[in-house]
Protein backbone atom coordinates (compact mmCIF):
# COMPACT_ATOMS: atom_id res chain seq x y z
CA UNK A 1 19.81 -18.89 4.59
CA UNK A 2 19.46 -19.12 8.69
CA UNK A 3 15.86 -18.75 9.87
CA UNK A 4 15.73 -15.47 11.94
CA UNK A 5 14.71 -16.22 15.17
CA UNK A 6 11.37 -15.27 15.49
CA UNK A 7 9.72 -16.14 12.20
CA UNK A 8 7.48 -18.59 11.35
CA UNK A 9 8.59 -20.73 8.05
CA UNK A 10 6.62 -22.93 6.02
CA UNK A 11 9.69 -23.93 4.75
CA UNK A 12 13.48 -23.06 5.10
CA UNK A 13 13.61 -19.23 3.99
CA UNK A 14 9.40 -18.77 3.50
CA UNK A 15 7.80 -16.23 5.72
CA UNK A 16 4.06 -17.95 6.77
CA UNK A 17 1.01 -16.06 8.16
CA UNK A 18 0.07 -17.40 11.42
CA UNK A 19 -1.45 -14.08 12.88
CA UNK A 20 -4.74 -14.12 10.57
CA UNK A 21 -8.17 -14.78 11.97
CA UNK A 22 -8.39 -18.37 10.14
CA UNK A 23 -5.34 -21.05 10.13
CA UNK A 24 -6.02 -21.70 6.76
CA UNK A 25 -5.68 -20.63 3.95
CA UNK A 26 -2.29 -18.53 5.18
CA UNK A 27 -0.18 -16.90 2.47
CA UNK A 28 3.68 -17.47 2.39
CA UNK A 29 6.39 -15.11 0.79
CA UNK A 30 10.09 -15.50 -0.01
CA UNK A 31 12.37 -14.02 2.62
CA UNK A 32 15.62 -12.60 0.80
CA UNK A 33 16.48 -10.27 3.50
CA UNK A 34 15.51 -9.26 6.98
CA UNK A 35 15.07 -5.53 8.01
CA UNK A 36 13.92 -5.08 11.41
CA UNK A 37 12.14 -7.62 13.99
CA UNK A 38 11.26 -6.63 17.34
CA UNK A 39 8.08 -5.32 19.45
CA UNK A 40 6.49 -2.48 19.89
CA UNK A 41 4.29 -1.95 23.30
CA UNK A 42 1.42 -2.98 21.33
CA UNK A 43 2.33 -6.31 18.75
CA UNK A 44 5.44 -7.49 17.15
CA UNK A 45 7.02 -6.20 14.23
CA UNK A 46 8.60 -7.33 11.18
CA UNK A 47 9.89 -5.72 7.79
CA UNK A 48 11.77 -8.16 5.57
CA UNK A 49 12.67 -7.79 1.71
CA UNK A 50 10.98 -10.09 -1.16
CA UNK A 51 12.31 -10.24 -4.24
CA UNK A 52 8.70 -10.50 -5.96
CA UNK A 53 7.04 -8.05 -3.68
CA UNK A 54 9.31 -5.70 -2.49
CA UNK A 55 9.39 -4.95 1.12
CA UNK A 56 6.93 -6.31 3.02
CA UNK A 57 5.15 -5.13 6.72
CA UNK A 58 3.97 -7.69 9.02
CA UNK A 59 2.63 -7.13 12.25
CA UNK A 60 1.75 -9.98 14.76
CA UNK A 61 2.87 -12.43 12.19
CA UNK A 62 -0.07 -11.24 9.76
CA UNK A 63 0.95 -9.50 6.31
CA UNK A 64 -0.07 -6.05 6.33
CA UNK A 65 1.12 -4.46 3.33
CA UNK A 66 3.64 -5.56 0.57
CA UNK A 67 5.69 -2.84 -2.14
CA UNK A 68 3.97 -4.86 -5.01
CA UNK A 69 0.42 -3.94 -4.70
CA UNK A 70 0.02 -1.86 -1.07
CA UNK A 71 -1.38 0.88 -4.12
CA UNK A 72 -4.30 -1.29 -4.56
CA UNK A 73 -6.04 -1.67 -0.96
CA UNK A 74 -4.58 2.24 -0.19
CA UNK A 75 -6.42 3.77 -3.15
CA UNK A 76 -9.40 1.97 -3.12
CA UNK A 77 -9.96 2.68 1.11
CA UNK A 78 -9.71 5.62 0.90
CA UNK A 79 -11.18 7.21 -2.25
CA UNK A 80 -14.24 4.83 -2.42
CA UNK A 81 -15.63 6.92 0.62
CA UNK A 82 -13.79 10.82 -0.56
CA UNK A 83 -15.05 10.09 -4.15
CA UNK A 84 -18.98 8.89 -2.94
CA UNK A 85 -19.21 12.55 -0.72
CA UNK A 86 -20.04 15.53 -2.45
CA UNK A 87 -17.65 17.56 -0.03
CA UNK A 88 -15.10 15.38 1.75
CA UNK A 89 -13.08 18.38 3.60
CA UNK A 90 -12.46 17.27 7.21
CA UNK A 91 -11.26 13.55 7.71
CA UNK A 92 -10.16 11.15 10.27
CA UNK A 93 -7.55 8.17 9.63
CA UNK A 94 -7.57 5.63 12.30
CA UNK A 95 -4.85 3.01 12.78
CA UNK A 96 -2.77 3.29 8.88
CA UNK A 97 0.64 3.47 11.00
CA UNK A 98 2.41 2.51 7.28
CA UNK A 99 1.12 6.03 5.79
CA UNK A 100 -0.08 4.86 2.74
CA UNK A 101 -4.04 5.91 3.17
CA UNK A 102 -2.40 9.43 4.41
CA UNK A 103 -0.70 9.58 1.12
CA UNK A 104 -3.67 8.47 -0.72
CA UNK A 105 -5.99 10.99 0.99
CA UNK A 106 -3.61 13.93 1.08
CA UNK A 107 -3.83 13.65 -2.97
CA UNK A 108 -7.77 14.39 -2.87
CA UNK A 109 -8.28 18.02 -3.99
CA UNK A 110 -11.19 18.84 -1.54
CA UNK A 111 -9.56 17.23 1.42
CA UNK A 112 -8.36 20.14 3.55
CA UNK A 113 -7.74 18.58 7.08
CA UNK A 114 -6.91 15.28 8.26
CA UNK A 115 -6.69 14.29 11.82
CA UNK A 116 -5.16 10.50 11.95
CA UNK A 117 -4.94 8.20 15.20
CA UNK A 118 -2.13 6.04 15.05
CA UNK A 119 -1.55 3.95 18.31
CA UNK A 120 1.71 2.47 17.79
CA UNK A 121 3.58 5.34 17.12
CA UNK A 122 6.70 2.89 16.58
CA UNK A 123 5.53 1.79 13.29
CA UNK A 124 5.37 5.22 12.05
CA UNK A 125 8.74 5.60 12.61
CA UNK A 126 9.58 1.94 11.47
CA UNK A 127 7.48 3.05 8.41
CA UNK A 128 9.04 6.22 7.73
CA UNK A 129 13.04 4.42 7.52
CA UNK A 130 11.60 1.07 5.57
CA UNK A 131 8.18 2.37 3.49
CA UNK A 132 9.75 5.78 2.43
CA UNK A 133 7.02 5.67 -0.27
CA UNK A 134 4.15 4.95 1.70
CA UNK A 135 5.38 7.12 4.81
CA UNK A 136 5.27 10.12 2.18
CA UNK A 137 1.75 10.87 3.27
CA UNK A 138 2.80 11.95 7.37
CA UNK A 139 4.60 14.70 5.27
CA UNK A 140 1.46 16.72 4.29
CA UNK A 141 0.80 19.76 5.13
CA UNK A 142 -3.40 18.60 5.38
CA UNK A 143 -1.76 15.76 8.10
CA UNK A 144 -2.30 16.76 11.94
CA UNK A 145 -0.85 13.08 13.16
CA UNK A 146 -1.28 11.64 16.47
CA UNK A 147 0.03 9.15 17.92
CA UNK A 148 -2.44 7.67 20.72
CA UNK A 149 -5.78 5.62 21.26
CA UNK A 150 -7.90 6.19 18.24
CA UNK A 151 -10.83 4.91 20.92
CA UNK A 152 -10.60 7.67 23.25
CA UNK A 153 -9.78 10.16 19.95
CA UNK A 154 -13.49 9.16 19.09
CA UNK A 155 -15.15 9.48 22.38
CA UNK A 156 -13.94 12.40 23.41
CA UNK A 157 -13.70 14.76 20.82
CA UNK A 158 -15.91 17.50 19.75
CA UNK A 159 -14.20 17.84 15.83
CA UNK A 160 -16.70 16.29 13.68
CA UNK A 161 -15.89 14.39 9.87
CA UNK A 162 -16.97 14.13 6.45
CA UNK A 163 -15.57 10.91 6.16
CA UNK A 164 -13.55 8.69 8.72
CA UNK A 165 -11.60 5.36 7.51
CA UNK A 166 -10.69 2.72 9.74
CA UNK A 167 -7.38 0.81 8.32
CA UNK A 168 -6.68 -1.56 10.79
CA UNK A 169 -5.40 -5.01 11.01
CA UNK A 170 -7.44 -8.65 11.45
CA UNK A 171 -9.75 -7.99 14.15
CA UNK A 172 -7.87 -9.73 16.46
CA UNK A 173 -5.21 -8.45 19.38
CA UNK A 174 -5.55 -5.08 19.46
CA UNK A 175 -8.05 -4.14 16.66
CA UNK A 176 -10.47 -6.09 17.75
CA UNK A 177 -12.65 -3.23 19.51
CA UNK A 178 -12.27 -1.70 16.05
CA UNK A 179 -15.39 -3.42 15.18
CA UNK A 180 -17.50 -3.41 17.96
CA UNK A 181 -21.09 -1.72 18.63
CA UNK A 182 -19.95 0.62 20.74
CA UNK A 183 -17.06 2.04 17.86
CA UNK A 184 -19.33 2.14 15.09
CA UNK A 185 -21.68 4.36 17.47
CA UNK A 186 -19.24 6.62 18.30
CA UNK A 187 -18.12 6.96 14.70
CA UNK A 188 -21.75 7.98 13.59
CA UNK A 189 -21.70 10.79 16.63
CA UNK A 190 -18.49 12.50 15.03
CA UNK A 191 -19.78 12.61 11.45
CA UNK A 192 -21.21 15.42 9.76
CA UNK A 193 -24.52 15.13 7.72
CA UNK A 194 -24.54 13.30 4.45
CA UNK A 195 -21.05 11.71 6.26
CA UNK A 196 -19.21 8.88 5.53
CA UNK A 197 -17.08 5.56 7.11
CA UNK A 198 -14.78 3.12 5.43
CA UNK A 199 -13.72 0.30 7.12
CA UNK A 200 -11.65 -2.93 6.36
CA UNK A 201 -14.29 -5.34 5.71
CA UNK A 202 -11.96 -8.69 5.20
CA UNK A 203 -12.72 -11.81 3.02
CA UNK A 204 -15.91 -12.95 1.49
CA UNK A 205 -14.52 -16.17 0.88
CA UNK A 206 -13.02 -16.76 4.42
CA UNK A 207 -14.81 -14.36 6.81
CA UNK A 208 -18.64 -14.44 6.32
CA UNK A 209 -19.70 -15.17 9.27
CA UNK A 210 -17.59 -11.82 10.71
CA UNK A 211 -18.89 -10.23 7.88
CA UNK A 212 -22.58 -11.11 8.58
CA UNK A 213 -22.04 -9.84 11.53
CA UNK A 214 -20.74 -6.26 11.28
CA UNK A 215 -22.94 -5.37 8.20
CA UNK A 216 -26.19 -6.41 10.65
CA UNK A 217 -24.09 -4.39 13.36
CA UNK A 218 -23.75 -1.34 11.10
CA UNK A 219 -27.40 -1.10 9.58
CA UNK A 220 -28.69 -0.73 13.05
CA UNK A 221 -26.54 2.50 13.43
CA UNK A 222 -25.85 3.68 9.86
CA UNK A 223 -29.22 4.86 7.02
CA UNK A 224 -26.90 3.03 4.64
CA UNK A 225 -24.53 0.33 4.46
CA UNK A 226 -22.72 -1.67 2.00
CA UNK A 227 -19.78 -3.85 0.70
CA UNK A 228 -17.03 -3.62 -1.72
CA UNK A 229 -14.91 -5.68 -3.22
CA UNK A 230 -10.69 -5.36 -4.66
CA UNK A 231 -8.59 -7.69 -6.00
CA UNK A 232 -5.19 -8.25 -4.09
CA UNK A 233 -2.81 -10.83 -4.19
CA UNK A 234 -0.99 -11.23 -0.93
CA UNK A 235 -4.09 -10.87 0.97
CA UNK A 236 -6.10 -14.93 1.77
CA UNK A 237 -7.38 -15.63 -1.45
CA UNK A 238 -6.71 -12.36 -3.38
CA UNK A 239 -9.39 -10.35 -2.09
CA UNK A 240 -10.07 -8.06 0.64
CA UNK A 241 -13.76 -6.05 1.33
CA UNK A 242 -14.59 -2.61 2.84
CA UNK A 243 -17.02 -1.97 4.06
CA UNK A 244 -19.50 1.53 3.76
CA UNK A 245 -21.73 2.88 5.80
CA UNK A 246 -23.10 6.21 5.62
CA UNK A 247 -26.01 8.42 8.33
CA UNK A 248 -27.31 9.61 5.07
CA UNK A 249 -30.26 7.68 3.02
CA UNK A 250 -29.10 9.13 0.02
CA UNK A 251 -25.33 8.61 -0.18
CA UNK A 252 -25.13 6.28 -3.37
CA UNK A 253 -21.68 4.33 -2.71
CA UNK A 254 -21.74 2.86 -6.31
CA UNK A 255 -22.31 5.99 -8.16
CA UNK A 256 -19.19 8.80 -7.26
CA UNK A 257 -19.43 11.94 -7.44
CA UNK A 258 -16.18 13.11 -7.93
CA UNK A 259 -14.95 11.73 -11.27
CA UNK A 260 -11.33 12.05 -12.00
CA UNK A 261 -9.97 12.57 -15.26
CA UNK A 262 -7.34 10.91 -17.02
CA UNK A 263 -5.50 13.65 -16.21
CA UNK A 264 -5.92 14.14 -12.79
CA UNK A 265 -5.14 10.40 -12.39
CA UNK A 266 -1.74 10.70 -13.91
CA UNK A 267 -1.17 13.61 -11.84
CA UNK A 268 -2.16 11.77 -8.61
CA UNK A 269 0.21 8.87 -9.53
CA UNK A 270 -3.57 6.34 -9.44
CA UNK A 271 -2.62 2.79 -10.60
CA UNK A 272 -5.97 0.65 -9.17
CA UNK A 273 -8.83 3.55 -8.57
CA UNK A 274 -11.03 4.75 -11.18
CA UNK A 275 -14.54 5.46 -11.09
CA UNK A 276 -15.08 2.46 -13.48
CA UNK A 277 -13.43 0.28 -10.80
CA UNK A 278 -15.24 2.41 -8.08
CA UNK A 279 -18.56 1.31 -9.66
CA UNK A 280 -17.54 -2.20 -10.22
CA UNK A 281 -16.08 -3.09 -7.05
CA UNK A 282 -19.48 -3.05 -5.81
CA UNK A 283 -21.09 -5.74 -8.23
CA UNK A 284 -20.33 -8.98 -6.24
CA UNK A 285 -20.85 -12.54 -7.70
CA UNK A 286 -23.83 -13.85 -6.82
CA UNK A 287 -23.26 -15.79 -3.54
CA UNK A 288 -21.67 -12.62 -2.02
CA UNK A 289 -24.41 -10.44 -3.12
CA UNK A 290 -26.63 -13.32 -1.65
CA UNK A 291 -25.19 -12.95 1.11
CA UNK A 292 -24.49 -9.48 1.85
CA UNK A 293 -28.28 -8.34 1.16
CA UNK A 294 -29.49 -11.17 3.95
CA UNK A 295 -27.11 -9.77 6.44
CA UNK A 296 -28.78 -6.44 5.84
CA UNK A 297 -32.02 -7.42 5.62
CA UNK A 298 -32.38 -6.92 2.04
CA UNK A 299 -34.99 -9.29 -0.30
């Protein structure tokens, strides 16, 4: 097939990653057919069909979420945090212009309100025609969306959270003041006691010395702070972190307190999140655990 203008090919009809903070390792997926390409005021966009992973989301040349396991990262960033606070009822979504951690959060029982800053508001709507079943969530009655700077959402308003999640892309281009000092400050003025963040924490086989650095950035803001780990495959090297920080001593992230049944799972359509997985995501091998205790300090 012709190489769409605009796409970067490892080989003739191969879509290659060239918008992820390392050149290497990059990940490369089949191209059968694709859906839109163009830009946005904010980063280029790209939805193309795989026949292995379904339809796929890139934005600034950097995978962002596939059809074949989007349910994975979705579930586990946003009930790691609901599931680890005894009352989750007000929360705030930044970034997640694909809807999946709406639709993921929506599904929590306790979760009454959620406030979500999307800036781009042309993925939402790219979302809504091409990930119909990730776009579900914006359809929620608990969903006040809002398309606009999730930075000035955080300064300026006087709502406050149980729990706030930041899904954003490589902190690069835009996202990049996603993980500065000055975010993860604001973020602890808007939560509630005993509150809760979640935030993309990227690869602890790629990224340490990032990750080093935003785990020492959060324990100087945050009574407790730690990482998890998922499995996924079309992320560098099958695995993507999050990572938790809470302005409450005694939040236990590895311990949740909401336990869903079988039942409830079925119901809420769960294919990677349990509270085994919950529990386990946090037992790292040892060089990561190694690692992640000296960047907070920990003996």
């Amino acid at each position: 097939m012709a190489s769409p203008p605009g796409l970067n090919f490892f080989k003739e009809g191969y879509f290659t990653e060239t918008g992820t903070m390392n050149p290497e390792p990059s990940v490369s997926l089949k191209v059968d057919e694709v859906l839109y390409q163009g830009e946005s005021d904010f980063q280029r966009i790209l939805f193309f069909r795989s026949e292995k992973f379904g339809r796929v989301l890139c934005l600034d040349n950097a995978i962002q979420c596939t059809e074949f396991d989007e349910f994975a990262y979705q579930e586990m960033i946003s009930f790691l945090p609901l599931n680890s606070h005894e009352n989750p009822r007000e929360v705030l979504i930044i970034g997640g212009g694909d809807g999946g951690v709406a639709r993921e959060v929506a599904k929590h029982p306790k979760v009454d309100k959620i406030i979500q800053c999307e800036i781009d508001g042309k993925v939402v709507e790219l979302s809504k025609e091409f990930l119909p079943h990730m776009a579900c969530g914006f359809a929620s009655e608990k969903i006040d969306l809002r398309i606009g700077d999730g930075i000035n959402f955080v300064k300026n308003t006087e709502c406050r959270f149980d729990v706030i999640i930041t899904d954003s892309s490589d902190p690069i281009g835009p996202a990049e003041v996603l993980y500065q000092d000055d975010y993860y400050a604001s973020l602890n003025k808007i939560l509630k006691p005993g509150g809760i963040v979640c935030c993309q924490g990227e690869s602890l086989w790629f990224d340490r010395e990032f990750i080093r650095e935003v785990l020492g950035r959060c324990s100087k803001i945050f009574a407790k702070v730690d990482y998890s780990s998922i499995y996924i495959p079309t992320y560098p090297g099958g695995q993507i972190g999050f990572i938790m920080a809470s302005n409450s001593e005694e939040t236990d992230f590895r311990r949740p307190i909401t336990v869903f049944s079988d039942d409830e799972s079925e119901r809420m359509r769960l294919r990677y999140y349990s509270s085994e997985i919950h529990s386990a995501s946090f037992v790292l091998p040892r060089f990561a655990r190694k690692y992640v205790d000296e960047s907070l300090g920990r003996k």
